[in-house]
C-alpha atoms as a PDB file:
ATOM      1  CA  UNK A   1       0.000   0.000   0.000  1.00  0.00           C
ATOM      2  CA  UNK A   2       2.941   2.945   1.146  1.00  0.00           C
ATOM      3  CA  UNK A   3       4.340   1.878  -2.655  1.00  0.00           C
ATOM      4  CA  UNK A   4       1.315   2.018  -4.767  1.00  0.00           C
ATOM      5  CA  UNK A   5       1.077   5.714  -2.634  1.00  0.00           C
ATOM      6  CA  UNK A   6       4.058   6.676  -3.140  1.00  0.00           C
ATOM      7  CA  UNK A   7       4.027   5.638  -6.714  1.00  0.00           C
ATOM      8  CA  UNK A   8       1.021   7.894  -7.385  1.00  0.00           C
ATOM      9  CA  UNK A   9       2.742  10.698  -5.517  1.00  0.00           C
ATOM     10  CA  UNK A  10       5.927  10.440  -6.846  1.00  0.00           C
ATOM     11  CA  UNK A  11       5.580   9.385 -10.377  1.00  0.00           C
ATOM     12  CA  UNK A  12       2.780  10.052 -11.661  1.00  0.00           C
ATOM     13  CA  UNK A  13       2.505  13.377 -10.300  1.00  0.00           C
ATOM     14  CA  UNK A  14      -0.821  13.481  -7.996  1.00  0.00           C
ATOM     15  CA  UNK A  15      -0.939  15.552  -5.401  1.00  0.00           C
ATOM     16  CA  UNK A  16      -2.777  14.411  -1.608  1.00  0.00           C
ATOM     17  CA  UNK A  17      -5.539  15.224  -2.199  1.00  0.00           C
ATOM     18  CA  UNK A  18      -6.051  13.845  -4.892  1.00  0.00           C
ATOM     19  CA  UNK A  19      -4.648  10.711  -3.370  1.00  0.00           C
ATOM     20  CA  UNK A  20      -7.155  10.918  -0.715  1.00  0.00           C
ATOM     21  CA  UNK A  21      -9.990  10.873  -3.196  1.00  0.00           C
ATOM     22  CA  UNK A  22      -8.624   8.007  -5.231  1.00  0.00           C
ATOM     23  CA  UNK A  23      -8.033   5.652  -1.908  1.00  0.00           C
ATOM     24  CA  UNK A  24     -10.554   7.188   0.402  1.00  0.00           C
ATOM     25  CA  UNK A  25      -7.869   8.238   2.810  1.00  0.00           C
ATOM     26  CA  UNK A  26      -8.002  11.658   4.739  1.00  0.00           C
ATOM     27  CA  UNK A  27      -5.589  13.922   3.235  1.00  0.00           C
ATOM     28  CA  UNK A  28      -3.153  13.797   6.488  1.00  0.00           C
ATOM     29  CA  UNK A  29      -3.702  10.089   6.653  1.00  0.00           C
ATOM     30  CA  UNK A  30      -1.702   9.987   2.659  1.00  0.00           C
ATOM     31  CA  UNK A  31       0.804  12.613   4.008  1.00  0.00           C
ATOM     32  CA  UNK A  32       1.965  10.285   7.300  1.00  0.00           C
ATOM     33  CA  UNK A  33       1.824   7.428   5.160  1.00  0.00           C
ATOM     34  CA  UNK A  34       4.263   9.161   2.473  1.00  0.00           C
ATOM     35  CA  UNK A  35       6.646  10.056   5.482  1.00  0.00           C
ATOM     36  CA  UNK A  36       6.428   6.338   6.709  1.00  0.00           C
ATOM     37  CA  UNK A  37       7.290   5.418   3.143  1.00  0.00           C
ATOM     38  CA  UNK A  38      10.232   7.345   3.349  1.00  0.00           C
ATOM     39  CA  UNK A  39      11.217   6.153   6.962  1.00  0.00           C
ATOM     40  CA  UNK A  40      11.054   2.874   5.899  1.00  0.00           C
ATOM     41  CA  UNK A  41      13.304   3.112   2.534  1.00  0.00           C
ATOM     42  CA  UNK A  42      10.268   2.256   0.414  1.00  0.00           C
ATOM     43  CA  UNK A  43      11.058   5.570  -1.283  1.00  0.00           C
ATOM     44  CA  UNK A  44      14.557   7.260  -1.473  1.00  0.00           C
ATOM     45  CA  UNK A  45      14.677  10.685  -2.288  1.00  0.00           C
ATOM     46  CA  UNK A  46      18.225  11.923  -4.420  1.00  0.00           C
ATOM     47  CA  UNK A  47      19.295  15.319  -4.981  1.00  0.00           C
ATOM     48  CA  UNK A  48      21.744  15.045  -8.174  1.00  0.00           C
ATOM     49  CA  UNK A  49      24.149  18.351  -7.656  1.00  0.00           C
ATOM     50  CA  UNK A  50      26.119  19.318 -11.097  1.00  0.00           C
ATOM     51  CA  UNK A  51      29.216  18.027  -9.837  1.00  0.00           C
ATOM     52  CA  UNK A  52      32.050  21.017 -11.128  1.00  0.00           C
ATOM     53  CA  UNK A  53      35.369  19.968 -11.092  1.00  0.00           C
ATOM     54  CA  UNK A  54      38.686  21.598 -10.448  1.00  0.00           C
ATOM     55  CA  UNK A  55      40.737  21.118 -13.296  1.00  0.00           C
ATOM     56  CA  UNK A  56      43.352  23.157 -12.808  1.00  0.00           C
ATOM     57  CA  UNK A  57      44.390  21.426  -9.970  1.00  0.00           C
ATOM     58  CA  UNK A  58      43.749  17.906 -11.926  1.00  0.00           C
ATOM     59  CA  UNK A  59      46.542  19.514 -14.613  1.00  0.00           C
ATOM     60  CA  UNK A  60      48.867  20.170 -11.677  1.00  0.00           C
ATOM     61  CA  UNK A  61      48.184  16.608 -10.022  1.00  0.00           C
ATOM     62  CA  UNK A  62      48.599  15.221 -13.412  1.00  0.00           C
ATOM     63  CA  UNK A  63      52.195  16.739 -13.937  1.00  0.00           C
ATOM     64  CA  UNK A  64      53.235  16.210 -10.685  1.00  0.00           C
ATOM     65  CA  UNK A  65      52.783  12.605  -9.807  1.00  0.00           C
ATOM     66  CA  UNK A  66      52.272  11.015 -14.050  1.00  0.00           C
ATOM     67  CA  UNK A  67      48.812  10.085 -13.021  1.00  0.00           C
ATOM     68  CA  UNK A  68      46.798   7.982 -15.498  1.00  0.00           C
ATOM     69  CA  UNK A  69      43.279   9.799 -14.624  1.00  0.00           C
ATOM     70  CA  UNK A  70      42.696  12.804 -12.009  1.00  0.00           C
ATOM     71  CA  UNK A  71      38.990  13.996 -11.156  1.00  0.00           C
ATOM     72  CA  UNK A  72      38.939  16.765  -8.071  1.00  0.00           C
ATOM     73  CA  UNK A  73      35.535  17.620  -7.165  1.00  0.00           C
ATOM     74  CA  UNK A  74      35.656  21.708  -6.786  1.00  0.00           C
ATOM     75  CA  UNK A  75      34.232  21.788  -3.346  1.00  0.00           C
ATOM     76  CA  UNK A  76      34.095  25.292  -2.646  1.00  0.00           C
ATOM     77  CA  UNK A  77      30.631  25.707  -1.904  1.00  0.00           C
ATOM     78  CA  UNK A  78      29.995  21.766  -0.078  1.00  0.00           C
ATOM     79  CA  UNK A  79      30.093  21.204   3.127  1.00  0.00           C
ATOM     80  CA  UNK A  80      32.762  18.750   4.232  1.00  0.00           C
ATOM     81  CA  UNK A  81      30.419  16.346   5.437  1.00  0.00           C
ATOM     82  CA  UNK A  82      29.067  16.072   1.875  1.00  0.00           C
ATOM     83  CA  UNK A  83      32.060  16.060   0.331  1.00  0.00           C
ATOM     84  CA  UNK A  84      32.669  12.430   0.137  1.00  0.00           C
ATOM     85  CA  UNK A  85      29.611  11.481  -1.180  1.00  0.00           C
ATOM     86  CA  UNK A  86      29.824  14.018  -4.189  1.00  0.00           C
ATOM     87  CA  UNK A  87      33.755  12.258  -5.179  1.00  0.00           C
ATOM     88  CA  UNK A  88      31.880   9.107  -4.814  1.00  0.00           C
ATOM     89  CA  UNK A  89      29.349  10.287  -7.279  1.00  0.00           C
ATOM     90  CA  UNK A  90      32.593  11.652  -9.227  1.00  0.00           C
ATOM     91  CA  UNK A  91      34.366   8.580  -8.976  1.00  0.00           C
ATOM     92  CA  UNK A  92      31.276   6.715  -9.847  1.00  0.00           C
ATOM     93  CA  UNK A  93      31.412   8.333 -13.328  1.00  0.00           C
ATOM     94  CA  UNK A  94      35.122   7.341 -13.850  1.00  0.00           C
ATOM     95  CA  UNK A  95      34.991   4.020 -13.266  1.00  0.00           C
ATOM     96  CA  UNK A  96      31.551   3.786 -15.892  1.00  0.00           C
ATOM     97  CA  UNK A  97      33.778   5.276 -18.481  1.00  0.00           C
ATOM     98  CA  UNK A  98      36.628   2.861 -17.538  1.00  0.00           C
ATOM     99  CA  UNK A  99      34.864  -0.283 -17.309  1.00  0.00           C
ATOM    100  CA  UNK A 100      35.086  -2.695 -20.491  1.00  0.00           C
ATOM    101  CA  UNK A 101      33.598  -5.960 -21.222  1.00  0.00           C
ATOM    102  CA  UNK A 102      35.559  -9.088 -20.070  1.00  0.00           C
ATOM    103  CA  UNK A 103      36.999  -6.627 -17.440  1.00  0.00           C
ATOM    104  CA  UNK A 104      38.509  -7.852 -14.449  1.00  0.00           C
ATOM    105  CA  UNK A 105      38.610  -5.303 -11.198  1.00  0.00           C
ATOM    106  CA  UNK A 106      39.666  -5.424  -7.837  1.00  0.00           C
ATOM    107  CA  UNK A 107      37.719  -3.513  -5.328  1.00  0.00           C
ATOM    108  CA  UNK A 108      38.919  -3.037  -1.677  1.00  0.00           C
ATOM    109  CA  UNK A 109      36.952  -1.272   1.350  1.00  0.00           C
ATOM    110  CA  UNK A 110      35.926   1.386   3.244  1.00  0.00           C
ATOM    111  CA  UNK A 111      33.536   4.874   2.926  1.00  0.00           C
ATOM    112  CA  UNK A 112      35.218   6.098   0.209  1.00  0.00           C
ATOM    113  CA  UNK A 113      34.421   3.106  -1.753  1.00  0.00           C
ATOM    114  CA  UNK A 114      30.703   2.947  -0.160  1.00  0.00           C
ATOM    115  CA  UNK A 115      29.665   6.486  -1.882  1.00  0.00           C
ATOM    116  CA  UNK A 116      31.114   5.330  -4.767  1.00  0.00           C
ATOM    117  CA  UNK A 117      28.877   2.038  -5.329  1.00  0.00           C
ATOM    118  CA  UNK A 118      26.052   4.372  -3.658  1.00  0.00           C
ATOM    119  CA  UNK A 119      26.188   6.228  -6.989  1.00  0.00           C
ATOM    120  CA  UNK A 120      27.022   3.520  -9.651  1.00  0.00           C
ATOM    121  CA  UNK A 121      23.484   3.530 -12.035  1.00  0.00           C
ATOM    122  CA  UNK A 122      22.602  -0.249 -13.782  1.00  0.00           C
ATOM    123  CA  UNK A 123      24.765  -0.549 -16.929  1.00  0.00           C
ATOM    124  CA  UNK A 124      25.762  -4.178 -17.981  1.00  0.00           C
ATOM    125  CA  UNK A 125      28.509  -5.211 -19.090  1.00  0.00           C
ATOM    126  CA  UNK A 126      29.603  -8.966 -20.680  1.00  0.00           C
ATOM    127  CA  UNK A 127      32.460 -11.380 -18.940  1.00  0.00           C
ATOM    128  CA  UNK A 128      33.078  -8.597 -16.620  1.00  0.00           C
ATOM    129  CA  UNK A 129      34.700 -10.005 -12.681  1.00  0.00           C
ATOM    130  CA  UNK A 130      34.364  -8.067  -9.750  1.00  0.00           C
ATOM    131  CA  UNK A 131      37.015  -9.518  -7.014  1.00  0.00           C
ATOM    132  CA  UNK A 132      37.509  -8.396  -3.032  1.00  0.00           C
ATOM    133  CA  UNK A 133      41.482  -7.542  -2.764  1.00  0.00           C
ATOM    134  CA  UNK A 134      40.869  -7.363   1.482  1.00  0.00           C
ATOM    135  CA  UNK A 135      39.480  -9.574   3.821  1.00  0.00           C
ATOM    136  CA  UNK A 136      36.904  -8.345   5.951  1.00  0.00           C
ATOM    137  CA  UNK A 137      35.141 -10.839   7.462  1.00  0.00           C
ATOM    138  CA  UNK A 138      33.244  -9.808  11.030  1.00  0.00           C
ATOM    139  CA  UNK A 139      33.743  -5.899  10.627  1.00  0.00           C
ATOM    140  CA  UNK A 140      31.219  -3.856  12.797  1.00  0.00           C
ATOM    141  CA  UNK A 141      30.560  -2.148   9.758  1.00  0.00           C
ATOM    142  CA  UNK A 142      29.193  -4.326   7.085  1.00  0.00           C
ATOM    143  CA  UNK A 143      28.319  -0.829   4.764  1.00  0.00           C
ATOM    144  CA  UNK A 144      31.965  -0.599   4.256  1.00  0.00           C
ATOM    145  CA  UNK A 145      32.773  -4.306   4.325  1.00  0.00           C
ATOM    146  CA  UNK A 146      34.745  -5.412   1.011  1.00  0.00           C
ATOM    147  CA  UNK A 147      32.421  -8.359   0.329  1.00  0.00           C
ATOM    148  CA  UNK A 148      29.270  -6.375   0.866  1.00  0.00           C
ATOM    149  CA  UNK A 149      30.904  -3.716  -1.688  1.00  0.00           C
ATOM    150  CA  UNK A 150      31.863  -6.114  -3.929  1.00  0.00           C
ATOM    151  CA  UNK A 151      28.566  -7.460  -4.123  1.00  0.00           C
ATOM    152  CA  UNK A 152      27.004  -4.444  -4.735  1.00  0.00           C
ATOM    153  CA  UNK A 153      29.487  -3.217  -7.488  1.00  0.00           C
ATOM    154  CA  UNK A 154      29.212  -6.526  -9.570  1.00  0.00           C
ATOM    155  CA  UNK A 155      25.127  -5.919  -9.350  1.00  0.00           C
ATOM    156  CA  UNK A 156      25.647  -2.760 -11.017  1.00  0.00           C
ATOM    157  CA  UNK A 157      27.414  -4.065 -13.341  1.00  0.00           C
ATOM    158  CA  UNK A 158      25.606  -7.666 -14.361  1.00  0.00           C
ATOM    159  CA  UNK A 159      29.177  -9.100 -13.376  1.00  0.00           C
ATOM    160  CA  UNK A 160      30.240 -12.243 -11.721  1.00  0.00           C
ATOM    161  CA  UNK A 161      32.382 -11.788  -8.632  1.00  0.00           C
ATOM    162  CA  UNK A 162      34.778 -13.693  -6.099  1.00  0.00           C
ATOM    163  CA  UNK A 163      34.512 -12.458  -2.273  1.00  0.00           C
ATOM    164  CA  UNK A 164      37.470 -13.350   0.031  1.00  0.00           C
ATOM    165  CA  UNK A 165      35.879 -15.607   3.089  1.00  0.00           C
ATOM    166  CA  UNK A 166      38.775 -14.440   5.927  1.00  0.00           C
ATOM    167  CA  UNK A 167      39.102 -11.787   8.258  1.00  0.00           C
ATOM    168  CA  UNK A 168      41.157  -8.896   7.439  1.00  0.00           C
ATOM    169  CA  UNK A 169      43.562  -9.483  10.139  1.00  0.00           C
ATOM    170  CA  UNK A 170      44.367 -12.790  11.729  1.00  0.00           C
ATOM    171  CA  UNK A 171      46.228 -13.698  15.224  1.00  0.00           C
ATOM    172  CA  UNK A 172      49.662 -14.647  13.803  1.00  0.00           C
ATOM    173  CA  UNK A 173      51.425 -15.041  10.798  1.00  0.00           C
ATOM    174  CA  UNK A 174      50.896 -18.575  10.915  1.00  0.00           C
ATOM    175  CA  UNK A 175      47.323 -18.791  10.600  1.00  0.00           C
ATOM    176  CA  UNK A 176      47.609 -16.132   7.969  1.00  0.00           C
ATOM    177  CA  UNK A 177      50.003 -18.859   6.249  1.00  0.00           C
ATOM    178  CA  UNK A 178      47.485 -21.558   6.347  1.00  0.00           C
ATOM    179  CA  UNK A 179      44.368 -19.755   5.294  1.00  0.00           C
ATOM    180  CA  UNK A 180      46.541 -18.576   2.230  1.00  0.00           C
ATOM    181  CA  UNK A 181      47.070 -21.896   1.072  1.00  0.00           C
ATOM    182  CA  UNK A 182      42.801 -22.618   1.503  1.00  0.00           C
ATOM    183  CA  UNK A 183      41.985 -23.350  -2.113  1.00  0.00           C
ATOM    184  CA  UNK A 184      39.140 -20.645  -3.029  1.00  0.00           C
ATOM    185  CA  UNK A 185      41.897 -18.033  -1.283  1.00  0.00           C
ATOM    186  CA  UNK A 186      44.187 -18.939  -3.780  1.00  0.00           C
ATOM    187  CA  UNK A 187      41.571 -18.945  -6.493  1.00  0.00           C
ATOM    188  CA  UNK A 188      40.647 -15.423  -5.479  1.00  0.00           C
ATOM    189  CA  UNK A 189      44.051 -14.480  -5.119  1.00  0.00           C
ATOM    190  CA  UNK A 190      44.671 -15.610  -8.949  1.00  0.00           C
ATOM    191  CA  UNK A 191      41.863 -13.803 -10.231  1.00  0.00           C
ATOM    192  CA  UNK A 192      43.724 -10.340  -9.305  1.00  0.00           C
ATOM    193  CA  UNK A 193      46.779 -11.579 -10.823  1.00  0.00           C
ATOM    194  CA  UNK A 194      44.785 -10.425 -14.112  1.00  0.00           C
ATOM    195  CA  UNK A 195      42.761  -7.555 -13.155  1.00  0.00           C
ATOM    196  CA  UNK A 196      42.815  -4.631 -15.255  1.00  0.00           C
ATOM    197  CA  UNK A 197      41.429  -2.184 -12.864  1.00  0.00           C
ATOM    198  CA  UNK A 198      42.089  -1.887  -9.299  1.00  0.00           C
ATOM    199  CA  UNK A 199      39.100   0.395  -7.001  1.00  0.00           C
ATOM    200  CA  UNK A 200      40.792   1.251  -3.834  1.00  0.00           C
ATOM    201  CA  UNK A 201      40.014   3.592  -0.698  1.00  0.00           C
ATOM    202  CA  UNK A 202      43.417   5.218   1.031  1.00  0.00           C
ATOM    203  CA  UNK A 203      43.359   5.046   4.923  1.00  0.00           C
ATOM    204  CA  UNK A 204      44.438   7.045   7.354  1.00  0.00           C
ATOM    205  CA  UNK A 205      46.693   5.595  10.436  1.00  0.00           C
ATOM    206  CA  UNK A 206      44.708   8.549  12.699  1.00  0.00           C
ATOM    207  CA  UNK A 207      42.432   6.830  15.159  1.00  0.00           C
ATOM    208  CA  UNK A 208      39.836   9.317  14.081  1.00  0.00           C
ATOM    209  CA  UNK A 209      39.643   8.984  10.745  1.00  0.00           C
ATOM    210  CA  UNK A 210      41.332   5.049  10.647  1.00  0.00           C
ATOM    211  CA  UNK A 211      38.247   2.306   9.154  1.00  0.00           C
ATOM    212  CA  UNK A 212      40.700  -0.392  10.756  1.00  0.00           C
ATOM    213  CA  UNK A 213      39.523   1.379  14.112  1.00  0.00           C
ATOM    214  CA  UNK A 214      36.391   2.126  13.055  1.00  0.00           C
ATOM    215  CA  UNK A 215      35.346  -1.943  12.629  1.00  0.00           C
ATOM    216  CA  UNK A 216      37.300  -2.747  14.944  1.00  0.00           C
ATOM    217  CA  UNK A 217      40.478  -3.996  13.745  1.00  0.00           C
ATOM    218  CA  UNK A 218      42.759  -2.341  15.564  1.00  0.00           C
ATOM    219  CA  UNK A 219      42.479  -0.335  18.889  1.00  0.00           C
ATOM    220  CA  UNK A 220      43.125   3.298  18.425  1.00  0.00           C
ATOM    221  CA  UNK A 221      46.370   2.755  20.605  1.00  0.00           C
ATOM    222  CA  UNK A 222      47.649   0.207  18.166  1.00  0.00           C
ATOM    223  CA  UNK A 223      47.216   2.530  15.118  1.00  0.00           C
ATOM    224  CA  UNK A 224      49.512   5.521  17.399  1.00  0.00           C
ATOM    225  CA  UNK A 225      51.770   2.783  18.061  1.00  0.00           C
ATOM    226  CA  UNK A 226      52.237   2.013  14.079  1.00  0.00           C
ATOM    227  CA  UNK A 227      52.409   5.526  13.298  1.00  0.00           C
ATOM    228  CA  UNK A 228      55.009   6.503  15.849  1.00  0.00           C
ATOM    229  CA  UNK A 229      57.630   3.297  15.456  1.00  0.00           C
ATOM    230  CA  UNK A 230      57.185   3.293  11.379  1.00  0.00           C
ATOM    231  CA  UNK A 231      56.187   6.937  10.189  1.00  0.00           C
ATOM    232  CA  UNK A 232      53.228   5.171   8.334  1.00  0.00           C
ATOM    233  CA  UNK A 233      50.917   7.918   7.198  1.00  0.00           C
ATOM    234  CA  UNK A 234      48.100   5.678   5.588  1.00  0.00           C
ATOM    235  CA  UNK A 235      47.465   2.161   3.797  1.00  0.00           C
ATOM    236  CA  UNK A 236      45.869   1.192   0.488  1.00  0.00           C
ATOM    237  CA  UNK A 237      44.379  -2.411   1.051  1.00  0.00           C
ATOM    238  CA  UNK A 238      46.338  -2.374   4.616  1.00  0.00           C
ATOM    239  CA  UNK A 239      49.436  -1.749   2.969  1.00  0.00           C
ATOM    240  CA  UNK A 240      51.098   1.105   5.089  1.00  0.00           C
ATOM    241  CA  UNK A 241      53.330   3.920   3.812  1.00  0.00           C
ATOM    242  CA  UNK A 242      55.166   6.872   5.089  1.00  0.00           C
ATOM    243  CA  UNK A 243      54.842  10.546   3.551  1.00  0.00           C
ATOM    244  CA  UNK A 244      57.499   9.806   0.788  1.00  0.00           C
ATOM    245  CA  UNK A 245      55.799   6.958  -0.525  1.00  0.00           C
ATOM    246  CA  UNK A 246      57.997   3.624   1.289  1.00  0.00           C
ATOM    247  CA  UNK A 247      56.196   0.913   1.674  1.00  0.00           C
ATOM    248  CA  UNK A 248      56.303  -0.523   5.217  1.00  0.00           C
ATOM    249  CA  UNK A 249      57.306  -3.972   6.305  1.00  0.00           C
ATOM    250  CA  UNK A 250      55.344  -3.579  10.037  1.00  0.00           C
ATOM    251  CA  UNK A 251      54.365  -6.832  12.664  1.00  0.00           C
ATOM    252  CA  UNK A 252      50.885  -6.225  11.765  1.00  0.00           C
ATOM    253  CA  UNK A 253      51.213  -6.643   8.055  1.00  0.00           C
ATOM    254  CA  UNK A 254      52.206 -10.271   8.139  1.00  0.00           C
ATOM    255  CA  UNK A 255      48.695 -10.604  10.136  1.00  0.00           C
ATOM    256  CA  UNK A 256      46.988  -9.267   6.877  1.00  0.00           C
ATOM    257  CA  UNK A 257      44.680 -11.176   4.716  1.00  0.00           C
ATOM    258  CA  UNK A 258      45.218  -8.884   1.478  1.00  0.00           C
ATOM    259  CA  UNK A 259      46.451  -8.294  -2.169  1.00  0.00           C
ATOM    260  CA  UNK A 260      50.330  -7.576  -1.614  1.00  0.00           C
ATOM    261  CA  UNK A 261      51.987  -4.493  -2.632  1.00  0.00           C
ATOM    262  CA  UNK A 262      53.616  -6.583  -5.675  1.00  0.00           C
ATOM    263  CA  UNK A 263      50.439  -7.992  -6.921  1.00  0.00           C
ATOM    264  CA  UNK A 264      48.548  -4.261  -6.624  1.00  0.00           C
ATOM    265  CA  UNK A 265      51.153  -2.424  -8.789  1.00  0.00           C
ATOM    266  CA  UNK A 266      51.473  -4.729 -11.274  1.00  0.00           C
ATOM    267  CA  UNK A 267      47.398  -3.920 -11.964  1.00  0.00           C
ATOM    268  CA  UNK A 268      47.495  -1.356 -14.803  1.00  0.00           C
ATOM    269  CA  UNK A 269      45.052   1.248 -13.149  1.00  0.00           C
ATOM    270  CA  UNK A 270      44.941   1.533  -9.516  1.00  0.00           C
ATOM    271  CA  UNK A 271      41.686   4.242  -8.413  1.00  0.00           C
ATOM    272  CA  UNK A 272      42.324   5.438  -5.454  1.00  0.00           C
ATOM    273  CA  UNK A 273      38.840   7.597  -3.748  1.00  0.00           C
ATOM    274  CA  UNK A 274      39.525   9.738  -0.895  1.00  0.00           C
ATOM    275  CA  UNK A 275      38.457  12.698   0.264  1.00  0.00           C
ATOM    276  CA  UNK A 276      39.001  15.281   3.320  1.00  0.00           C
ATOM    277  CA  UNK A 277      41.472  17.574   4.894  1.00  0.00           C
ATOM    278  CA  UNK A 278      42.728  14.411   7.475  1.00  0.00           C
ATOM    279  CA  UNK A 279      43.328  12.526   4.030  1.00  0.00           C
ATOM    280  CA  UNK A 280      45.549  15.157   2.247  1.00  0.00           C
ATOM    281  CA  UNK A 281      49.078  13.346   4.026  1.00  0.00           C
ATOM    282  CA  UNK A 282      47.313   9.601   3.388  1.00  0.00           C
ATOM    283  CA  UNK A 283      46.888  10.164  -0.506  1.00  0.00           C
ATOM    284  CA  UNK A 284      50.181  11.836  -0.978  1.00  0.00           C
ATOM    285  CA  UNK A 285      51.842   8.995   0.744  1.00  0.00           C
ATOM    286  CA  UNK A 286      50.031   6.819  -1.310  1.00  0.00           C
ATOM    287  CA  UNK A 287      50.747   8.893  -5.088  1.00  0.00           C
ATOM    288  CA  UNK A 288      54.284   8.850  -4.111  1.00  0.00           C
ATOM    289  CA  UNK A 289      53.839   4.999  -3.468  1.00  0.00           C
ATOM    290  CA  UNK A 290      52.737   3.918  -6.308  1.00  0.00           C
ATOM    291  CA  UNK A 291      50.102   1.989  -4.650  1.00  0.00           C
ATOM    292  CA  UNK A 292      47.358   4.449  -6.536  1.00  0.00           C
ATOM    293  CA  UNK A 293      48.240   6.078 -10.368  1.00  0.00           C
ATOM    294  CA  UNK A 294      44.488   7.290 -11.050  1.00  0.00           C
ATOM    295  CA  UNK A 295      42.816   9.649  -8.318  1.00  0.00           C
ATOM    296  CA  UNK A 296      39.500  11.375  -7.975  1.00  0.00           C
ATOM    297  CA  UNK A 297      39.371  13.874  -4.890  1.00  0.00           C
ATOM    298  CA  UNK A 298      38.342  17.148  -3.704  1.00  0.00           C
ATOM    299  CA  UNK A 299      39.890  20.210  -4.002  1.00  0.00           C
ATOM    300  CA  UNK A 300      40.904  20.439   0.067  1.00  0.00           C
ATOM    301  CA  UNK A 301      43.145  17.058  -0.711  1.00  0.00           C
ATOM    302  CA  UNK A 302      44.445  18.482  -4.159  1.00  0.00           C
ATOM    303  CA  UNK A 303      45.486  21.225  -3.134  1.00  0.00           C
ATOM    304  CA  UNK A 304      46.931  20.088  -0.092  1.00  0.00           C
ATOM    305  CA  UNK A 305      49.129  17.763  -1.655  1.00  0.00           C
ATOM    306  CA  UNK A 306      50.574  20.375  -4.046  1.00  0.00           C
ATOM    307  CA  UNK A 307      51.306  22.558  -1.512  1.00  0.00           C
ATOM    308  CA  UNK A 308      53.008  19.909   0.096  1.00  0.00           C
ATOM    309  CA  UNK A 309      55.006  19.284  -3.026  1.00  0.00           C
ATOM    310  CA  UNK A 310      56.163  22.984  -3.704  1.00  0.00           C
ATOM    311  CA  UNK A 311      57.528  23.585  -0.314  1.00  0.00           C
ATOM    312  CA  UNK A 312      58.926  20.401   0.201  1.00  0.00           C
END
């Protein structure tokens, strides 16, 4: 009943009272069941924003790091809380114009990568593979989780996909050992051997903005711990880095159930999605990596990295 309502409401264009006659509902009676429709996601309501982008700065981030593709979102106007969502819409819209049939892509985790299949539309594609790079299984936060994302990406697509069925980290290197040698692991693991495409969010080692806090990975004092002994400023697919871009051989990382750094670069375009002013150090860590060649962004990040750059 709250769909056929909305439906009338919504598309084709009647107004309550209207409704009202039609159903023999009071007029308030079709407005609290439109909000109840609403509350219980029977309708979602999107606001598309023309989505201008900064491409000077793209020009700059171009020359400076050799980057395959740039996109920065000019974010003048947008709140920071909405900026994330808008380079996910941005990002969205990059990877639709990069995808090609009998595609392979890796996708890894996190918020970044959440707005991002948030705004992917239905376009099919033919023999296309959508594999997890990052194990993620029991996060508090299955929104972000890499399988759930995966998922969700391939639907958009009409793809196939592989998820990776282990945690992100394990108890010792051991167990990470034995679980690596667990058949469909290695099957999944060989699948990224030939992606093309690679869809990656870039963390943050602060315990405020960290997702490996955030679900529970790691406690916040663990993250501090990292940052102080190593200088790690950030991960891509919990691979940590410092600020110039070394990759970090840390205790932790031989507890991770993930794409190595070897495997990830040899995948021809690597999209990292990030956005914020406590992700400007994290993504310049990870350009001067070579963990990520393609980057969409906002204008805060961009032109905190260049800055960065020019007077370092």
């Amino acid at each position: 009943m709250l769909a056929q309502i909305a439906e009338l409401y919504f598309v084709h264009g009647l107004n309550q009272e209207q409704i009202a006659r039609k159903t023999n509902y009071s007029r308030s009676m079709i407005s609290r069941l439109l909000s109840e429709a609403r509350d219980q996601g029977i309708v979602e309501i999107r606001v598309h924003h023309p989505l201008r982008r900064a491409v000077s700065l793209e020009r700059d981030l171009q020359a400076s790091f050799g980057l395959e593709y740039v996109r920065v979102l000019e974010s003048g106007r947008v709140f920071q809380s909405d900026a994330l969502g808008r380079v996910g819409t941005l990002a969205a819209g990059l990877l639709s114009e990069l995808i090609r049939d009998e595609m392979t892509i890796g996708v890894s985790w996190g918020s970044a990568l959440a707005a991002v299949a948030g705004a992917l539309r239905p376009q099919p594609r033919s023999g296309m593979y959508v594999v997890q790079m990052i194990g993620s299984l029991g996060t508090r936060l299955p929104e972000i989780d890499g399988a759930e994302l995966t998922r969700r990406i391939a639907r958009a697509f009409s793809a196939k996909y592989a998820t990776l069925p282990a945690p992100l980290l394990v108890g010792d290197e051991q167990t990470r050992d034995g679980l690596m040698r667990d058949a469909h692991i290695r099957e999944v693991f060989a699948l990224l051997r030939r992606a093309q495409l690679a869809l990656v969010g870039i963390g943050s080692v602060h315990p405020d903005h960290s997702a490996l806090v955030k679900a529970g990975f790691l406690r916040p004092r663990q993250s501090l711990e990292m940052q102080r002994q190593a200088g790690a400023v950030g991960d891509v697919c919990a691979i940590p880095f410092d600020i110039n871009g070394r990759i970090l051989e840390l205790p932790i990382s031989r507890r991770v159930m993930s794409v190595d750094a070897s495997t990830l670069t040899r995948i021809p375009i690597r999209l990292g999605v990030a956005a914020g002013e406590a992700k400007i150090e994290p993504v310049l860590g990870a350009l001067r990596s070579g963990l990520v060649n393609a980057l969409v962004t906002d204008e805060v990040v961009a032109a905190g990295i260049l800055r960065a750059v020019n007077t370092g």
